[in-house]
Protein backbone atom coordinates (compact mmCIF):
# COMPACT_ATOMS: atom_id res chain seq x y z
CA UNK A 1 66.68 22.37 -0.88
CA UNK A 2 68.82 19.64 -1.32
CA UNK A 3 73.21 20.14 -2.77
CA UNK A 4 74.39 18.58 -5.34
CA UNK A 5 78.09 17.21 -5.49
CA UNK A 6 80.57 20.13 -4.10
CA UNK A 7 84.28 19.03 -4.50
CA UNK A 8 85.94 19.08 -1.20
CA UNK A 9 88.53 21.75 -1.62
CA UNK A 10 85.56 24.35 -2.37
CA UNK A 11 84.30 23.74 1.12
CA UNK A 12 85.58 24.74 4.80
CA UNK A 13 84.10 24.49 8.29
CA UNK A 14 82.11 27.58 7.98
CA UNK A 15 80.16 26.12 5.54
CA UNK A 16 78.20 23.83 7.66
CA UNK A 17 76.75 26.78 8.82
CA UNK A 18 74.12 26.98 6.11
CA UNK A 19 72.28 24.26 8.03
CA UNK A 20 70.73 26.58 10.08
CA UNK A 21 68.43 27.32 7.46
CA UNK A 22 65.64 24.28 7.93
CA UNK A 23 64.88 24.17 4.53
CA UNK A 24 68.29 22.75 3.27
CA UNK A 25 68.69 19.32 4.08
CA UNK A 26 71.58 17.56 5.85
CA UNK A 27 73.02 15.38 2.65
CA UNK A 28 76.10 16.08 0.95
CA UNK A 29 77.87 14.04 -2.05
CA UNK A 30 82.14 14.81 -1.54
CA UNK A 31 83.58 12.73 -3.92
CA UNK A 32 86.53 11.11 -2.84
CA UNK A 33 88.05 9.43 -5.31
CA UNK A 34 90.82 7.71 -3.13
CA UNK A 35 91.75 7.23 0.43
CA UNK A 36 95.62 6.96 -0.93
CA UNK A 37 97.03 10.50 -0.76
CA UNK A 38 99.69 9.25 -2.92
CA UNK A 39 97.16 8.36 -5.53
CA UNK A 40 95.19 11.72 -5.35
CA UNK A 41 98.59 13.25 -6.33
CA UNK A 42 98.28 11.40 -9.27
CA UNK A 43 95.42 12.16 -10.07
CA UNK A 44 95.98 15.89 -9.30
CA UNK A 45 93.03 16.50 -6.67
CA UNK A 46 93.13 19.56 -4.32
CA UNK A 47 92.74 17.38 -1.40
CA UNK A 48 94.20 14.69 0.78
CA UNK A 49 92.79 12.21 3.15
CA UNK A 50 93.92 14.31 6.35
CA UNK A 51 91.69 17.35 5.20
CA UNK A 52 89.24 15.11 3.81
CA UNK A 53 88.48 13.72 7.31
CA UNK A 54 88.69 17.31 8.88
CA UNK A 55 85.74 18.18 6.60
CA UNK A 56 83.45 15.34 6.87
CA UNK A 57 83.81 15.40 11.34
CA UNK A 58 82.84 19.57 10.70
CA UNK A 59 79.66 18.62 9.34
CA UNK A 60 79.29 15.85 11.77
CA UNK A 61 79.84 18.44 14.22
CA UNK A 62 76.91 20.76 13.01
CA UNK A 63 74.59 17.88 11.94
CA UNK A 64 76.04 14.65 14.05
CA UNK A 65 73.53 12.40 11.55
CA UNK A 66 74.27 13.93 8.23
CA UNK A 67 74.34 11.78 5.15
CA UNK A 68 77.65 12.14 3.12
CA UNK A 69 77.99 10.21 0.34
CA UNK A 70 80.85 10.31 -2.52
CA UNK A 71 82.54 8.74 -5.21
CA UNK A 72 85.58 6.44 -5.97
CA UNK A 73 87.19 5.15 -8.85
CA UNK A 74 89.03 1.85 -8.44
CA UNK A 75 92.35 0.93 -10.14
CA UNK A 76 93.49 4.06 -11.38
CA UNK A 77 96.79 3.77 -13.04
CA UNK A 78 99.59 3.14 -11.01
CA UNK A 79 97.52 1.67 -7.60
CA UNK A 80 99.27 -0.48 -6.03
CA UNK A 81 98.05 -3.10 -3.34
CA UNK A 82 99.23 -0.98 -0.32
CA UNK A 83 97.35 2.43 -2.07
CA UNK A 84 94.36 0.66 -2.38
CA UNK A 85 94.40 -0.90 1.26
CA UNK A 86 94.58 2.49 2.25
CA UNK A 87 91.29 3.50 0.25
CA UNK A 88 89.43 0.43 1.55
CA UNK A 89 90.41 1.46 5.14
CA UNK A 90 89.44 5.48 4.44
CA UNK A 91 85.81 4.44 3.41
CA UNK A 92 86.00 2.36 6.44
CA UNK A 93 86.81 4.88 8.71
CA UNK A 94 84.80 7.59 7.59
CA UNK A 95 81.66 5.25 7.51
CA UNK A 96 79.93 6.61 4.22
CA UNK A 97 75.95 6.56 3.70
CA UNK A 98 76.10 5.53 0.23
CA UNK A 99 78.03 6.17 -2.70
CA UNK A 100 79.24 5.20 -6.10
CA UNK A 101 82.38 3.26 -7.02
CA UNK A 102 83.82 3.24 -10.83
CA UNK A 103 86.43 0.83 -12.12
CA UNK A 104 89.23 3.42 -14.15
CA UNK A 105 88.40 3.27 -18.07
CA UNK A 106 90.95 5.08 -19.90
CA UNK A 107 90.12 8.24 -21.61
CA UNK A 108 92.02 9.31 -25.29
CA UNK A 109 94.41 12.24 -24.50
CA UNK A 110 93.98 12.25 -21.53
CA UNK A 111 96.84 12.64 -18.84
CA UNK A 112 96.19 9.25 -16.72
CA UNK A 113 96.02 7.33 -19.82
CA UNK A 114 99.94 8.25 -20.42
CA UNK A 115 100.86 6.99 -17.16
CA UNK A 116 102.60 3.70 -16.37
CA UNK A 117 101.44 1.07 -14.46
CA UNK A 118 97.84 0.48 -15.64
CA UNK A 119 96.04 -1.89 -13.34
CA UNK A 120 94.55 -5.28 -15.33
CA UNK A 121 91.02 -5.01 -15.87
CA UNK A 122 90.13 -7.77 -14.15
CA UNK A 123 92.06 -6.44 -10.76
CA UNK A 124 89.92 -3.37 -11.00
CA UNK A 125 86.67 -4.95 -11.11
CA UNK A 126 87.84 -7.19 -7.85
CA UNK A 127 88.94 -4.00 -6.12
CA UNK A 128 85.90 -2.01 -7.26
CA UNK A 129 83.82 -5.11 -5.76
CA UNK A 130 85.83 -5.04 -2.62
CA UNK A 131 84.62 -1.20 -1.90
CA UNK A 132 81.36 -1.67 -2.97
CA UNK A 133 80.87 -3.98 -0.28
CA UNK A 134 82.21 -1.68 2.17
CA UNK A 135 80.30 1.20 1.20
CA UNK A 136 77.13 -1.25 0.93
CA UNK A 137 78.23 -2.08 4.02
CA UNK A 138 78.09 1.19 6.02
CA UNK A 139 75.07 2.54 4.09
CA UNK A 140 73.14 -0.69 5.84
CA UNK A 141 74.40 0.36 9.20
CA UNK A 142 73.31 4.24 8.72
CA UNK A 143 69.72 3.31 7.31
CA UNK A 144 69.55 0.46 10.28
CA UNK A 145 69.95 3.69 12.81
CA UNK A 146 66.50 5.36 11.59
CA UNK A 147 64.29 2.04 11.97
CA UNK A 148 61.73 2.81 14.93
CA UNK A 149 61.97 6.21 14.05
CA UNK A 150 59.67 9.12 12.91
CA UNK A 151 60.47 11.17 9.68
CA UNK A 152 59.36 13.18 7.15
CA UNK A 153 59.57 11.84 3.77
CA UNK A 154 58.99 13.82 -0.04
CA UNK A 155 57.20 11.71 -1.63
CA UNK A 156 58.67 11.41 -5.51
CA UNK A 157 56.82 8.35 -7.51
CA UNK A 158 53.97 6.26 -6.85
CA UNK A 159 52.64 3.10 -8.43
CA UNK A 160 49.08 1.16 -8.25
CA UNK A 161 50.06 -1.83 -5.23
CA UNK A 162 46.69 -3.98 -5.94
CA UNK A 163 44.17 -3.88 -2.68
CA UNK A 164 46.77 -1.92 -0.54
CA UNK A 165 45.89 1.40 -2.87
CA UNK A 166 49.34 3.02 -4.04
CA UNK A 167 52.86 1.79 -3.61
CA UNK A 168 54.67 5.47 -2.83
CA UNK A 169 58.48 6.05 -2.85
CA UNK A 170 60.14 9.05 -1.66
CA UNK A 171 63.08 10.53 0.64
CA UNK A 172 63.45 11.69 3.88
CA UNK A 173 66.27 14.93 4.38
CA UNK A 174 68.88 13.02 4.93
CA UNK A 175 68.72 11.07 1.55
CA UNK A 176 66.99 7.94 2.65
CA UNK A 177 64.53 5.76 0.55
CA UNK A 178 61.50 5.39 1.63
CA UNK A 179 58.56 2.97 0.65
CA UNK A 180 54.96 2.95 2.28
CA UNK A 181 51.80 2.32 1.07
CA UNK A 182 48.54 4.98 0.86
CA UNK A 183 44.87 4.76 -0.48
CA UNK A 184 45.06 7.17 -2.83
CA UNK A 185 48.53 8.46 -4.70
CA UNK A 186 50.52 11.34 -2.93
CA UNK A 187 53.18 12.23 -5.34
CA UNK A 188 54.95 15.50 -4.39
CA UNK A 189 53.83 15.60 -0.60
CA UNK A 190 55.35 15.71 2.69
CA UNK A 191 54.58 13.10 4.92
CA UNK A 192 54.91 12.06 8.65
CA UNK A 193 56.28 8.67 8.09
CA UNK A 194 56.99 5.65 10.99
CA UNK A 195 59.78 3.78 9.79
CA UNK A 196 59.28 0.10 10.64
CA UNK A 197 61.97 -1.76 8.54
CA UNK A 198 64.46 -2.38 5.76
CA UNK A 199 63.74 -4.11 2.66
CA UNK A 200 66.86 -3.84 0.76
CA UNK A 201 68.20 -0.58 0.08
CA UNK A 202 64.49 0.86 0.76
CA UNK A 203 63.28 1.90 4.45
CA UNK A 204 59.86 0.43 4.92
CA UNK A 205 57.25 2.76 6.59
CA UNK A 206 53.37 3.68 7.62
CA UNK A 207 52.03 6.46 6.90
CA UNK A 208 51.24 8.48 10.00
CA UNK A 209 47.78 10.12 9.95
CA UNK A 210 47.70 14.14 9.66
């Protein structure tokens, strides 16, 4: 069983609990949004960096090599430089697995398209580059951990690979990609799987023999 996106403010320590149960896996999506706790008041989220933090080291604490991953929208109205500093150096900190980031696009009727201060479009696609990066960044790190190692991966698509047999894709638990090759396709199995490298956003991997 895997969660889908849970907004922060519906979660608390207890929580984490759940992972005692093997069959749920240790990923969560908490969207962010910002690191600026001046610009989640504007945008009227139930959180705030400080709590934020306090929720992600919890389920460190339970599962020290969870995957969190979130979202972020980038120059929503009113950001200034020192607001989004403070975003790029949240997603910094908390060292992310992965994640989405969305330049602001104003909505008809909508409260944030009233407010002042819109950012120029071509500011927001800089910043949304400049987090991108960083959250590219950190997801390479956390998939670089897991090379060497032994895991088992769902196997979710497979493709003909020439003389090597079948080109399978899948995911471990913890939400990482995995590519290996078999003889014969092995769509919606579990596998033992020795991780050997990166290629890309993809873990490379051999089969291990049942």
């Amino acid at each position: 069983m895997r969660l889908s996106s849970l907004e922060p403010w519906d979660l608390d320590a207890d929580f984490f609990s759940l992972w005692e149960d093997k069959r749920l896996m240790p990923h969560l999506h908490l969207p962010l949004q910002s690191g600026s706790e001046s610009t989640l008041k504007r945008m009227a989220r139930k959180t705030t960096p400080a709590s934020f933090r306090e929720l992600v080291f919890a389920a460190r604490e339970v599962k020290p090599e969870v995957a969190i991953t979130t979202d972020i929208i980038a120059g929503f109205p009113g950001e200034t430089d020192e607001e989004f500093a403070e975003t790029l150096d949240f997603v910094k900190e908390i060292k992310f697995t992965g994640g989405h980031v969305f330049s602001y696009s104003p909505r008809p009727a909508t409260g944030a398209a009233k407010m002042k201060g819109h950012v120029k479009p071509e500011l927001r696609k800089r910043r949304n580059h400049i987090l991108r990066e960083a959250l590219d960044e950190s997801a390479k790190t956390y998939r670089e951990k897991f090379i060497g190692r032994r895991m088992s991966v769902l196997w979710e698509a497979a493709s003909e690979y020439g003389e090597c047999g079948w080109r399978m894709e899948g995911w471990t638990g913890n939400y990482l990609r995995v590519s290996a090759t078999a003889p014969a396709p092995r769509w919606n199995r579990v596998d033992e799987v020795q991780l050997t490298g990166l290629d890309g956003e993809k873990l490379m991997g051999v089969i291990q023999k049942e």
